[in-house]
Protein backbone atom coordinates (compact mmCIF):
# COMPACT_ATOMS: atom_id res chain seq x y z
CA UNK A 1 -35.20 187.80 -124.87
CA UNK A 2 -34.26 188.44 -128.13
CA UNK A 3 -30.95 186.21 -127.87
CA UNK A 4 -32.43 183.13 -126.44
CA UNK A 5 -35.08 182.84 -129.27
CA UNK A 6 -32.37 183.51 -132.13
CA UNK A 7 -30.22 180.51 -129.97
CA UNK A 8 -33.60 178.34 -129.83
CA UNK A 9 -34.18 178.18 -133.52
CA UNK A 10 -30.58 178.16 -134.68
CA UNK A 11 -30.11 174.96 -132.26
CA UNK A 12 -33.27 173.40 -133.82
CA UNK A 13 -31.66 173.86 -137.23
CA UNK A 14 -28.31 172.57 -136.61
CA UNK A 15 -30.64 169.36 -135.10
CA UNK A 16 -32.00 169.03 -138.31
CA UNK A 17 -28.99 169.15 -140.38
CA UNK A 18 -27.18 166.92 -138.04
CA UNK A 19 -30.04 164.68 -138.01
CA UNK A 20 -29.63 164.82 -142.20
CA UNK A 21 -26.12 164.04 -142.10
CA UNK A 22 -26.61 161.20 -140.04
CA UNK A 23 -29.29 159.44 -142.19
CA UNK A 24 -26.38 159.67 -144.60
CA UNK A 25 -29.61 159.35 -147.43
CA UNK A 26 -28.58 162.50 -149.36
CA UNK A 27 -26.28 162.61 -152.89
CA UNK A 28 -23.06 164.21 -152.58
CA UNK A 29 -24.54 167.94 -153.27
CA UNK A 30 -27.08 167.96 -151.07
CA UNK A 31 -24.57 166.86 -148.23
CA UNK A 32 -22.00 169.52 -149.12
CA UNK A 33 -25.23 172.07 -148.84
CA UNK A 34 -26.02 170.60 -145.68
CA UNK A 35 -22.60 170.92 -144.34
CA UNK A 36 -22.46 174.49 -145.52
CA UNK A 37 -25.59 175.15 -143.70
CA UNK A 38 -24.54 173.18 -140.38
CA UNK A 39 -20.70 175.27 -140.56
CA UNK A 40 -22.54 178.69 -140.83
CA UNK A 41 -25.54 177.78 -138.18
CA UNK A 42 -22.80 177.42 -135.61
CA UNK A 43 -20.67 180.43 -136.72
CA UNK A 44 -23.67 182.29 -136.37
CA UNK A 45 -24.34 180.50 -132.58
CA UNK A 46 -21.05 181.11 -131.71
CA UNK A 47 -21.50 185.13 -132.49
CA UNK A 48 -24.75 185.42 -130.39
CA UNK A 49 -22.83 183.43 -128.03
CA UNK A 50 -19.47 185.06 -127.83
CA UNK A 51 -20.89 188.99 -127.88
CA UNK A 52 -23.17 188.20 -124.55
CA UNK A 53 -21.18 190.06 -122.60
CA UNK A 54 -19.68 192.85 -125.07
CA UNK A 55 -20.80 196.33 -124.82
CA UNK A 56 -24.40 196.66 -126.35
CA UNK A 57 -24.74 193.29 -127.03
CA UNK A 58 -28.23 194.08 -125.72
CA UNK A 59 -29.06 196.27 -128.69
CA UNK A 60 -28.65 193.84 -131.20
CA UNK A 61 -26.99 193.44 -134.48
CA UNK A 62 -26.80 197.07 -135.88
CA UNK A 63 -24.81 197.91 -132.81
CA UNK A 64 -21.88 195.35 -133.41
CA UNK A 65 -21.20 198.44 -136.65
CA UNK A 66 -19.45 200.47 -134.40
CA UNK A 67 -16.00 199.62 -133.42
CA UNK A 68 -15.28 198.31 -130.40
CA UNK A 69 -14.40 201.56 -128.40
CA UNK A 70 -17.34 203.38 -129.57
CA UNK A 71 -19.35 200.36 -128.25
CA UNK A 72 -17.46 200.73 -124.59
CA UNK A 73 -18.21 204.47 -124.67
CA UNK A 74 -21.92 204.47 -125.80
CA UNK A 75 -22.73 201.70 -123.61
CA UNK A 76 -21.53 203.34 -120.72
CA UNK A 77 -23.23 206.50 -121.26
CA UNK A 78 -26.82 204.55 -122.32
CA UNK A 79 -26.07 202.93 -118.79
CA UNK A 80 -25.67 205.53 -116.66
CA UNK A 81 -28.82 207.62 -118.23
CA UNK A 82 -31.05 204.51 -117.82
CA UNK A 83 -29.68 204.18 -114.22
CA UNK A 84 -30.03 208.16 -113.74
CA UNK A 85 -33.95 208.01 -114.67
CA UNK A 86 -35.13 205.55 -112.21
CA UNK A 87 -32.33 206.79 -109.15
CA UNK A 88 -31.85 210.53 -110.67
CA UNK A 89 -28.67 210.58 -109.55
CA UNK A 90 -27.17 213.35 -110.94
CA UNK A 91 -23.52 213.28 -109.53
CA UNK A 92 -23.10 209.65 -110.36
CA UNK A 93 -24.87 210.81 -113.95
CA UNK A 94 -21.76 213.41 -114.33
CA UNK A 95 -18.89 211.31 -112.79
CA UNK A 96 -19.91 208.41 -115.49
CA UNK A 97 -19.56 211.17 -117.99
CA UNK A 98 -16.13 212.51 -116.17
CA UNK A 99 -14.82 209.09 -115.98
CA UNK A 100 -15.70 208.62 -120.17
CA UNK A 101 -14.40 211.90 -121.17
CA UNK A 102 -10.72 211.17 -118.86
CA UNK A 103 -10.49 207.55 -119.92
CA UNK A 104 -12.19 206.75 -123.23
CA UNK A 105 -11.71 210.16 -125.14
CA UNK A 106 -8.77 211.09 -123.63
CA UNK A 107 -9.80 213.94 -121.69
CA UNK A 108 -11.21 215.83 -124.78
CA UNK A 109 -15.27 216.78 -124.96
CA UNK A 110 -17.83 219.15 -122.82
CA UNK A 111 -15.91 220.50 -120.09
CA UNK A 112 -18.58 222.10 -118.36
CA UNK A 113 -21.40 220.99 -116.56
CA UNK A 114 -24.29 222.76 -117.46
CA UNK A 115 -24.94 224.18 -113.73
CA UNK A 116 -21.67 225.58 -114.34
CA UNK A 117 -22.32 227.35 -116.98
């Protein structure tokens, strides 16, 4: 998984700086760059971290551009397709989709089904 490689080689580097820091054998410059470089390794750990269980945390970094609604709503629906094609499903297919257009847009969006129509 994606995730667990990015966490794997941002843990390696904050070994490394760590292990820099501790050797104490750099000038004043190079330690301020090192503790630049240690602060954002684990702001960046923590963000991998912290968005494991957000909606599409799965899909990466170019997901994290939509606000946090849009997230709940698209992961829901990406969900309940990729559910549908392997149990096809289709009435627990449209209540997913009745439940997102009540509760996440407010009741607004298609209002009929298309054997309705």
């Amino acid at each position: 998984m994606l995730r667990d490689r990015a966490t794997g080689i941002i843990n390696g580097f904050l070994d490394l700086a760590e292990g820099a820091l501790e050797a104490n054998d750099q000038d004043d410059n190079q330690t301020k760059r090192t503790e630049k470089f240690f602060d954002r390794c684990e702001g960046a750990l923590d963000r991998i971290l912290k968005r494991e269980d957000e909606p599409l945390a799965w899909a990466g970094a170019a997901a994290m551009t939509f606000n946090p609604p849009a997230r709940a709503v698209i992961d829901q629906l990406v969900s309940a397709i990729e559910k549908h094609r392997s149990d096809l499903d289709n009435e627990a297919l449209w209540a997913t989709l009745d439940s997102v257009r009540k509760q996440s847009l407010g009741g607004s969006g298609p209002r009929k089904r298309r054997s309705q129509r």
